[in-house]
N, C-alpha and C. Protein backbone atom coordinates (compact mmCIF):
# COMPACT_ATOMS: atom_id res chain seq x y z
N UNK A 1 116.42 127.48 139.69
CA UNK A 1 115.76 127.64 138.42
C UNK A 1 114.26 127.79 138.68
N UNK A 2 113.39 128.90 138.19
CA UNK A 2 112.38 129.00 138.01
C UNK A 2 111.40 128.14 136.98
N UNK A 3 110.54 127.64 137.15
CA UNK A 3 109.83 126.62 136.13
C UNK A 3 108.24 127.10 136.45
N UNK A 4 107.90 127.95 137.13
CA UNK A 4 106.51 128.46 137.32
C UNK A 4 105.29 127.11 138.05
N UNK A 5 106.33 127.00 139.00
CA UNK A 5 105.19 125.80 139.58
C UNK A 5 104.52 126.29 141.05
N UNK A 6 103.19 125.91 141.25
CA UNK A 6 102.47 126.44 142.70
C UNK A 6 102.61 124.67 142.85
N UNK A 7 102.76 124.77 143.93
CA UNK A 7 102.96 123.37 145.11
C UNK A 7 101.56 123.74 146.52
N UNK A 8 100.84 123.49 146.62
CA UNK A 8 100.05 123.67 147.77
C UNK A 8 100.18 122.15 148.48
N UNK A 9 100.41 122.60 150.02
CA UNK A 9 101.34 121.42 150.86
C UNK A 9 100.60 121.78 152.27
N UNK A 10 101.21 120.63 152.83
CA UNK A 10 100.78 121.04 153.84
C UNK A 10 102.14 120.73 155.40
N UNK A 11 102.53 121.47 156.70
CA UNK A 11 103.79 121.29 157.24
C UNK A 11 103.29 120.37 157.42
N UNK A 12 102.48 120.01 158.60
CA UNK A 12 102.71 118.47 159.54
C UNK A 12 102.69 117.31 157.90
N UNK A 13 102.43 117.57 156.98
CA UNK A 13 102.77 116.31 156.29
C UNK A 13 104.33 116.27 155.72
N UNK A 14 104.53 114.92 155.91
CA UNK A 14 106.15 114.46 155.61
C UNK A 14 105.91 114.59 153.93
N UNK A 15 105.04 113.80 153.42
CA UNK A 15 105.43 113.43 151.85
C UNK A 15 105.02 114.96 151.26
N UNK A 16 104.53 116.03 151.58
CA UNK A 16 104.96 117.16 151.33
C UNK A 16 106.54 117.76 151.78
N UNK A 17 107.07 117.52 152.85
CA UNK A 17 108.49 118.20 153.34
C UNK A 17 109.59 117.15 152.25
N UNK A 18 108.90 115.84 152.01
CA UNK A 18 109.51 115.33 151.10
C UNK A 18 109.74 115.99 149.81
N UNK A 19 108.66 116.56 149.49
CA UNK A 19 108.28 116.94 147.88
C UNK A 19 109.20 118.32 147.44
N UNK A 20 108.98 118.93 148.50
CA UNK A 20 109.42 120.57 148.96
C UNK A 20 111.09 120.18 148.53
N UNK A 21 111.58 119.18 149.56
CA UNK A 21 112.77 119.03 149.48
C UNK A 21 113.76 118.50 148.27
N UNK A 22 112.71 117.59 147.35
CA UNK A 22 113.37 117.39 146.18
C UNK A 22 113.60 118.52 145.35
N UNK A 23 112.48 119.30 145.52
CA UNK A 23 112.69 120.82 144.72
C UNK A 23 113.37 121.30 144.62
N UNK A 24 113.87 121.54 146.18
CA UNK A 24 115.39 122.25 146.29
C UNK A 24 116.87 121.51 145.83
N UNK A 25 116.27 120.13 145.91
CA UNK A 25 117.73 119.04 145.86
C UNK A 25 117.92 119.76 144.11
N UNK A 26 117.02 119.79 143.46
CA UNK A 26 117.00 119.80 141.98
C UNK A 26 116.96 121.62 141.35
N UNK A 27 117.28 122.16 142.82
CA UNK A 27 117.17 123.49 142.07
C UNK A 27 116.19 124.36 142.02
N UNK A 28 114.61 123.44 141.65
CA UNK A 28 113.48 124.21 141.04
C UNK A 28 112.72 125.03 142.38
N UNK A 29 112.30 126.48 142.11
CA UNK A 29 111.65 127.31 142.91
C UNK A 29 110.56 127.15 142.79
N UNK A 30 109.51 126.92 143.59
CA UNK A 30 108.25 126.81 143.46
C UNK A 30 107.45 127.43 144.16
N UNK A 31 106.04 128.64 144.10
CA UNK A 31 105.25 129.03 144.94
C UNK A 31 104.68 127.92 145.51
N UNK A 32 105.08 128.01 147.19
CA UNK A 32 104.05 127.15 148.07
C UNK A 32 102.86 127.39 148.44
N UNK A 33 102.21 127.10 148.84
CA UNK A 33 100.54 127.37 149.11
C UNK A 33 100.13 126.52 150.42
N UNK A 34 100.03 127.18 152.08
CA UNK A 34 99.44 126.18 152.35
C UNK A 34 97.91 125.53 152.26
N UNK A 35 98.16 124.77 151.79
CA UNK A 35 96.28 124.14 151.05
C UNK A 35 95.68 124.12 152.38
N UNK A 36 95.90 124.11 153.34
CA UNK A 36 94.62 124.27 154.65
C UNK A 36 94.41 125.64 155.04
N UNK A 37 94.66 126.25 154.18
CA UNK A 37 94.58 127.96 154.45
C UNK A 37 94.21 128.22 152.81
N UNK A 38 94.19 127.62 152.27
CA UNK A 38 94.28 128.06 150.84
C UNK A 38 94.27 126.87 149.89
N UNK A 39 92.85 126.03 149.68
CA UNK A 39 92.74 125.16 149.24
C UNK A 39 92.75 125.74 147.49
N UNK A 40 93.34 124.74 146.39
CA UNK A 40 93.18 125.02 145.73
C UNK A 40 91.75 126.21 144.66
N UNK A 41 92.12 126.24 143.86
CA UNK A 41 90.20 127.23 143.50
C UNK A 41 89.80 125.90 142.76
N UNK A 42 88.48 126.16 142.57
CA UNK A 42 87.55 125.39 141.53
C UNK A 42 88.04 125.36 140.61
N UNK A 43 88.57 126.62 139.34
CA UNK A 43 88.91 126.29 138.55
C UNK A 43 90.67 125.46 138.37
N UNK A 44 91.51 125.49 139.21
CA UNK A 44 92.38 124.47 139.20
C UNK A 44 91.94 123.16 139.61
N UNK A 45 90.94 122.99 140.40
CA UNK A 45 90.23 121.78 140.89
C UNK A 45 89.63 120.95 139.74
N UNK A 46 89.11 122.23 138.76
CA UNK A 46 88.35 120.99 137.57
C UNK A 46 89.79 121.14 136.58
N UNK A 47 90.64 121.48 136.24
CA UNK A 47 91.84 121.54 135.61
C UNK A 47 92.63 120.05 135.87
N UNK A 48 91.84 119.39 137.22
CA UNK A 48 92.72 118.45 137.78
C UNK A 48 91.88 117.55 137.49
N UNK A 49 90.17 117.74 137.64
CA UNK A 49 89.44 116.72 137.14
C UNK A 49 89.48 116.14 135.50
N UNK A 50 89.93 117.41 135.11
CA UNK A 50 90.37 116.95 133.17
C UNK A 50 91.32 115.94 133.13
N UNK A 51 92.36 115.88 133.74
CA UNK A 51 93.48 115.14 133.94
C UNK A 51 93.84 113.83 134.91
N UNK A 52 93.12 113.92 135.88
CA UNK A 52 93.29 112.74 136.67
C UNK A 52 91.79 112.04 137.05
N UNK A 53 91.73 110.89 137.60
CA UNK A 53 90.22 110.31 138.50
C UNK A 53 89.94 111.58 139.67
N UNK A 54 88.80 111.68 139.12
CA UNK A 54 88.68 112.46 140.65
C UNK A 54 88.58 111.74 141.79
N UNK A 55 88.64 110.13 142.11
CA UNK A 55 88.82 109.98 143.23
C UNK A 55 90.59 109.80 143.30
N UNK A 56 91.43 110.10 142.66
CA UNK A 56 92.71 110.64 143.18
C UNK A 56 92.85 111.90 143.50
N UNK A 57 92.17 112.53 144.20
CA UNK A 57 92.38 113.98 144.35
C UNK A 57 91.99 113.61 145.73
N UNK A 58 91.22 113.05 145.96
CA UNK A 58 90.66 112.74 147.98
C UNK A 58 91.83 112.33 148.22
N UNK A 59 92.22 112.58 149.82
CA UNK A 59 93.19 112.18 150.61
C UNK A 59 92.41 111.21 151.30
N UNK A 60 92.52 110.19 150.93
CA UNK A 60 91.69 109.09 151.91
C UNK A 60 92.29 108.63 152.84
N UNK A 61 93.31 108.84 153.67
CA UNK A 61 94.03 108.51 154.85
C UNK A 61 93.60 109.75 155.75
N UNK A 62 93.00 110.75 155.61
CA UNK A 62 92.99 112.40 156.49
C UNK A 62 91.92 111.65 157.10
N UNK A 63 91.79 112.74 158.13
CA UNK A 63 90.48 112.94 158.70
C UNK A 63 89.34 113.57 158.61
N UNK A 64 89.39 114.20 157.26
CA UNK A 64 88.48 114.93 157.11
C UNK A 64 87.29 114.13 155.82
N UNK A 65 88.32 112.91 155.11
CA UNK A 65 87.61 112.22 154.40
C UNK A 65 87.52 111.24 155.16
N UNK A 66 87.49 110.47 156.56
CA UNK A 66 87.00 109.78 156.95
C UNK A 66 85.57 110.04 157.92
N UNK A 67 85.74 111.19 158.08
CA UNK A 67 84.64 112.04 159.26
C UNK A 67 83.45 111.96 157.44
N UNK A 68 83.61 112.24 156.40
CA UNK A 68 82.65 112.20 155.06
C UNK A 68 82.17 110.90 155.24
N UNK A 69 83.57 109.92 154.73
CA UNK A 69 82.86 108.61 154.79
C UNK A 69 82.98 108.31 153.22
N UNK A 70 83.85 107.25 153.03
CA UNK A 70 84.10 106.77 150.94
C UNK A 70 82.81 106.88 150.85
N UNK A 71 81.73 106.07 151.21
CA UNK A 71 80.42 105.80 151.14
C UNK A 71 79.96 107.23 150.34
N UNK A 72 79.98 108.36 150.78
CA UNK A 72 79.38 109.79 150.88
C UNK A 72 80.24 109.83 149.59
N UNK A 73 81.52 109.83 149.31
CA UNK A 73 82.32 110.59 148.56
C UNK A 73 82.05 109.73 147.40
N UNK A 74 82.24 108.06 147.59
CA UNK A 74 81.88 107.60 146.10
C UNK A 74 80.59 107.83 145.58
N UNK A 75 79.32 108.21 146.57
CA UNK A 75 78.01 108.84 146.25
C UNK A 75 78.14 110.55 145.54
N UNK A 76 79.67 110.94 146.04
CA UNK A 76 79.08 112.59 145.00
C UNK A 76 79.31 112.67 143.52
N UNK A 77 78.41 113.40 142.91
CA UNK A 77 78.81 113.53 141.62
C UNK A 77 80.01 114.83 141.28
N UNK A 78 80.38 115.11 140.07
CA UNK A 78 81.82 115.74 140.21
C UNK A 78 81.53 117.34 140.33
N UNK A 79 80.22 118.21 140.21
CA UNK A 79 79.80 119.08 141.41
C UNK A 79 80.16 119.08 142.92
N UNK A 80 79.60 118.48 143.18
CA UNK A 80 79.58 118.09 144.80
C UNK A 80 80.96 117.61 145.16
N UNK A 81 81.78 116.68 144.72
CA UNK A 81 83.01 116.89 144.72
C UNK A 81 83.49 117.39 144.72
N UNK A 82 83.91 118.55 143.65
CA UNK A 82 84.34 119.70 143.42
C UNK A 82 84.65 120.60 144.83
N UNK A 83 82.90 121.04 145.20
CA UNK A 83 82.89 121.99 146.30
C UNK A 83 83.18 121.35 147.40
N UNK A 84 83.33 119.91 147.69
CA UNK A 84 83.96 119.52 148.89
C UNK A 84 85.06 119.46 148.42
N UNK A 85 85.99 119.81 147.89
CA UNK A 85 87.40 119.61 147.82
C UNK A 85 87.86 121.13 148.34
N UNK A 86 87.24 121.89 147.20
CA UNK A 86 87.79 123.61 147.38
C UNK A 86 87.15 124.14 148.75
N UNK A 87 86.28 123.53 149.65
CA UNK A 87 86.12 124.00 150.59
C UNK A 87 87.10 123.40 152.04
N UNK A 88 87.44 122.23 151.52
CA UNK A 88 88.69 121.80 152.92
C UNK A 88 89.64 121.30 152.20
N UNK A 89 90.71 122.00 152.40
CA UNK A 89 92.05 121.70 151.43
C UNK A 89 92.33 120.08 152.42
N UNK A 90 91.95 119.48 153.39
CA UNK A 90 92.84 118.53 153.86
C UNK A 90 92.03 117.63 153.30
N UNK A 91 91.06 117.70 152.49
CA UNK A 91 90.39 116.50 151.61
C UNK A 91 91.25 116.25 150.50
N UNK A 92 92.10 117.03 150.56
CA UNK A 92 92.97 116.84 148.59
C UNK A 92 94.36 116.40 149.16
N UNK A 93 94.32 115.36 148.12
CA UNK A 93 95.79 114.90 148.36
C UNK A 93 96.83 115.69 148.08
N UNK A 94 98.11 115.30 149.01
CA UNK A 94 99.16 116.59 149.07
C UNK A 94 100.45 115.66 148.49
N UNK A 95 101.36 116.45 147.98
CA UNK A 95 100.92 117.97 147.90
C UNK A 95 100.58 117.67 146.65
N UNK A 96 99.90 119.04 146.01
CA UNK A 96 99.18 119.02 145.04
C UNK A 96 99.68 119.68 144.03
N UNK A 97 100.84 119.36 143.19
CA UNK A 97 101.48 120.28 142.19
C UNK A 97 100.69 120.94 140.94
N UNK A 98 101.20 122.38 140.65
CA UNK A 98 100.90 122.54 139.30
C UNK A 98 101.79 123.41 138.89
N UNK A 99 101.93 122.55 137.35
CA UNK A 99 103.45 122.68 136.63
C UNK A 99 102.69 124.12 136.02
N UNK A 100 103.99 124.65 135.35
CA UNK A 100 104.22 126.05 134.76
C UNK A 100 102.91 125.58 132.91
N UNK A 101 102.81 124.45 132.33
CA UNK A 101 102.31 123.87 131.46
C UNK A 101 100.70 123.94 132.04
N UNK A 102 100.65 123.34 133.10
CA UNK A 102 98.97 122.83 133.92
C UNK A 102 98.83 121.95 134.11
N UNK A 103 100.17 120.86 134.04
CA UNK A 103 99.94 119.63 134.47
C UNK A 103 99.62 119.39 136.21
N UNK A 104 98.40 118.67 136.33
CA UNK A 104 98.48 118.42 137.74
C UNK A 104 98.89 117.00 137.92
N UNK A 105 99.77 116.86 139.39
CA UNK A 105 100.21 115.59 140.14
C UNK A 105 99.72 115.44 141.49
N UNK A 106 99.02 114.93 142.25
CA UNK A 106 98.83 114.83 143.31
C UNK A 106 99.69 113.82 143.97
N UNK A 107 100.14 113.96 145.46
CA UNK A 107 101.18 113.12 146.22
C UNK A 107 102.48 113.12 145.55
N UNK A 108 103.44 112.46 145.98
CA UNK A 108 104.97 112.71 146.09
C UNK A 108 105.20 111.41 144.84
N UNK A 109 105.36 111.26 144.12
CA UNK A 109 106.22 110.31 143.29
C UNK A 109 107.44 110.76 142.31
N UNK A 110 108.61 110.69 142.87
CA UNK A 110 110.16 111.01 142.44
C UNK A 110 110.26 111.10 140.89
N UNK A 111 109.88 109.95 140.59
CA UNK A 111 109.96 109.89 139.16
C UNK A 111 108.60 110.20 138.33
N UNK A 112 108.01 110.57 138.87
CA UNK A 112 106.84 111.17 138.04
C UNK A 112 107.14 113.00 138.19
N UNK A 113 107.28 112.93 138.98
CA UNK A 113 108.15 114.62 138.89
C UNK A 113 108.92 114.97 138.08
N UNK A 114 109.79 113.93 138.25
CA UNK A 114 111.48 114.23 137.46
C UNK A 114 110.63 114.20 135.88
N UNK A 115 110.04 112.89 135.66
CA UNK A 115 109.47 113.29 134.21
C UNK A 115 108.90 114.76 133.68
N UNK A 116 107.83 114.98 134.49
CA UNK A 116 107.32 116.42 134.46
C UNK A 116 108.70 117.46 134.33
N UNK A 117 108.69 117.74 135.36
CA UNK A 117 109.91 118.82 135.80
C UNK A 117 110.97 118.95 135.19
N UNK A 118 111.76 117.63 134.81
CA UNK A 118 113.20 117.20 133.96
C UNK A 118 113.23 116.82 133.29
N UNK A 119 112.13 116.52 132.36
CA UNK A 119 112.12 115.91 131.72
C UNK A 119 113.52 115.25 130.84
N UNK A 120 114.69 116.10 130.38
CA UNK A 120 115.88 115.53 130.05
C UNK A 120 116.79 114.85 130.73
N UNK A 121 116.89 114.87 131.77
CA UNK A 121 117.26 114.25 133.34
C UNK A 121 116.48 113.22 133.09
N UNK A 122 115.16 113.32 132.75
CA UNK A 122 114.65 111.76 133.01
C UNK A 122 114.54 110.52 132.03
N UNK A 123 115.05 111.15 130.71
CA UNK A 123 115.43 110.19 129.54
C UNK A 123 116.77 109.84 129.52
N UNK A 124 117.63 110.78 130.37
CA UNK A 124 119.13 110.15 130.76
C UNK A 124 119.07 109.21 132.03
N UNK A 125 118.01 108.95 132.51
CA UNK A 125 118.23 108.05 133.68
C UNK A 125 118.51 106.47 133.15
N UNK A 126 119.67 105.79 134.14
CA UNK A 126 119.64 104.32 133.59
C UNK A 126 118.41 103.34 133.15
């Protein structure tokens, strides 16, 4: 089933091969993106700042936000954020969904998907 979702992921990460894989468990086709070749754009980047903290969008376990430093990152304002995100996709947490609607999710959570995605599946759950 098609549902119009871009997924930007990345291979060596598991909780992306995780994410990928529920997709398929459930059917749904999704354009992949790899985000270290193809970090999200600005304007999905502030699409995500409407909707979530922008410090859930940093991958704070990578190496590329520890080589920054929280220090640096809780110092940017949401400019400067911004362009450090869309310039190294391994600063953004993966994978980084966006639904066919514009909802963004960052990282793997089962049931926050299924809500999104299935939503009727997910009001029939026990």
């Amino acid at each position: 089933m098609s549902v119009g979702l871009r997924v930007y992921s990345y291979s060596a990460c598991s909780t992306c091969r995780k994410a990928l894989r529920w997709l398929g468990e459930q059917g749904l086709d999704a354009e992949v993106i790899d985000i270290t070749l193809q970090p999200p754009s600005l304007q999905e980047l502030r699409q995500a700042f409407k909707q979530l903290e922008h410090r859930r969008l940093f991958n704070t376990s990578g190496i590329s936000y520890r080589a920054l430093g929280s220090a640096v990152v809780t110092a940017m304002d949401d400019d400067a954020a911004l362009a450090a995100l869309a310039a190294d996709g391994k600063l953004i947490k993966r994978p980084f969904l966006i639904s066919a609607n514009g909802t963004v999710l960052t990282g793997f959570d089962p049931q926050q998907w299924q809500a999104l995605l299935l939503p009727s599946a997910a009001t029939q759950a026990p």
